[in-house]
Protein backbone atom coordinates (compact mmCIF):
# COMPACT_ATOMS: atom_id res chain seq x y z
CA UNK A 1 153.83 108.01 181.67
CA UNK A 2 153.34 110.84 184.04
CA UNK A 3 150.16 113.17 185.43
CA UNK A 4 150.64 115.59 183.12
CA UNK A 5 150.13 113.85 179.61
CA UNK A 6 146.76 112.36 181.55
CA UNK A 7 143.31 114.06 179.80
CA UNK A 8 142.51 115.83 181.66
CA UNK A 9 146.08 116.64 183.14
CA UNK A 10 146.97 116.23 186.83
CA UNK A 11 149.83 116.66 189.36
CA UNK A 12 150.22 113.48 190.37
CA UNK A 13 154.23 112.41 191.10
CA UNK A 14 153.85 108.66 189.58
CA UNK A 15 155.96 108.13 186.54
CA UNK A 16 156.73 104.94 184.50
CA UNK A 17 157.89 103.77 181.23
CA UNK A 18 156.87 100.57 178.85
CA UNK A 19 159.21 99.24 177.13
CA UNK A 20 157.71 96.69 173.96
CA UNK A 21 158.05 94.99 171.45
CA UNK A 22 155.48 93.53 168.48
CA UNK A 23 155.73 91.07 165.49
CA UNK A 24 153.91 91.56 162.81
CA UNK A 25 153.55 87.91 161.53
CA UNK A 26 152.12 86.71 165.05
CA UNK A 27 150.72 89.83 166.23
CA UNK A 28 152.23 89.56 169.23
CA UNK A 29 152.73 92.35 171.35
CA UNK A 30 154.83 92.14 174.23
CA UNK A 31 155.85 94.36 177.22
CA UNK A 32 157.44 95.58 180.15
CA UNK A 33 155.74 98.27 182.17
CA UNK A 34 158.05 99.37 184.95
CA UNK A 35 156.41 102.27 187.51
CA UNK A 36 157.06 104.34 190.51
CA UNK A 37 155.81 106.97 192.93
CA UNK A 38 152.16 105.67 192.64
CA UNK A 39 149.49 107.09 195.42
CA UNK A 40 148.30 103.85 196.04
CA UNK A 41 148.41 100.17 195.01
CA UNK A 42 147.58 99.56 191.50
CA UNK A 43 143.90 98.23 190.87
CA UNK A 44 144.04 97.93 187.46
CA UNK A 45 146.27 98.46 184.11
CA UNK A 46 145.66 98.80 180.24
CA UNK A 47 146.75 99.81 177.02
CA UNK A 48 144.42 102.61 175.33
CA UNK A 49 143.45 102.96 171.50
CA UNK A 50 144.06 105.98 169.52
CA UNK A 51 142.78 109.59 170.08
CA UNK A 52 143.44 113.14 169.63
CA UNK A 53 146.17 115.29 172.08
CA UNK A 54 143.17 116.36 174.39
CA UNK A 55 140.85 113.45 173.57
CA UNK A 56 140.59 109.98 176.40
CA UNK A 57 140.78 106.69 174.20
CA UNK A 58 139.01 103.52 175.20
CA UNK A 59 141.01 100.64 176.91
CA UNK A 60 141.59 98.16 174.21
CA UNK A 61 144.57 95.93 176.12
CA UNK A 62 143.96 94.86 179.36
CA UNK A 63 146.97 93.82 181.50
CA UNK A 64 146.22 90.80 183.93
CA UNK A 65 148.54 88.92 186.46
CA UNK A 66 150.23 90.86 188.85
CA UNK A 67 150.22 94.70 188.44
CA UNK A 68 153.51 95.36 190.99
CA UNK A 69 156.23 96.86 189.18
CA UNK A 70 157.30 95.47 186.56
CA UNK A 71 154.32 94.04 184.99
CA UNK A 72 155.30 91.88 182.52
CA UNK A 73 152.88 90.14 179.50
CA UNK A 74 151.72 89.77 176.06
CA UNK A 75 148.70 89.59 173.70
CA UNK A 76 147.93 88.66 170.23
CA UNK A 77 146.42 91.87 168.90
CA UNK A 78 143.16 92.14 166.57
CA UNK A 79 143.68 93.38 162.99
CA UNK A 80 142.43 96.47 163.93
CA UNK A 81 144.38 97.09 166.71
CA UNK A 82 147.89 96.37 164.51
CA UNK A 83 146.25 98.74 161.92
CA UNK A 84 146.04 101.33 164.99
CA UNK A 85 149.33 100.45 166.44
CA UNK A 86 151.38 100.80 163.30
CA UNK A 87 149.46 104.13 161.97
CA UNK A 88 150.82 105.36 165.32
């Protein structure tokens, strides 16, 4: 994650990574989000759906709990969302 894949792009110096993992039979995805250099305290924190390179998906994943690095969690995703997840 950095400013510059954001739509539109920006020169923020916050970076992070997720690191996850998901089982098909229960749906469960699960993850570690793990962030630095932010401009401020996080508010809020969420997975997004599919959409094109220059296109700004919908939230489909919130994150809840504690957003201070790491945030840890998991969800049982939607049928749709595993068809979205695994057509990448």
């Amino acid at each position: 994650m950095k400013g510059s894949f954001e739509v539109p792009a920006n020169d923020s110096k916050g970076t992070g990574t997720v690191e996850a993992t998901f089982d098909t039979s229960s749906k469960k995805l699960l993850w570690t989000v793990t962030y630095a250099s932010p401009t401020g305290a996080a508010t809020a924190a969420h997975f997004h759906g599919p959409a094109g390179v220059t296109a700004n998906a919908p939230a489909v994943v919130p994150l809840s709990g504690s957003l201070m690095s790491p945030i840890k969690g998991d969800a049982t995703l939607t049928d749709v969302q595993v068809s979205a997840l695994l057509g990448g």
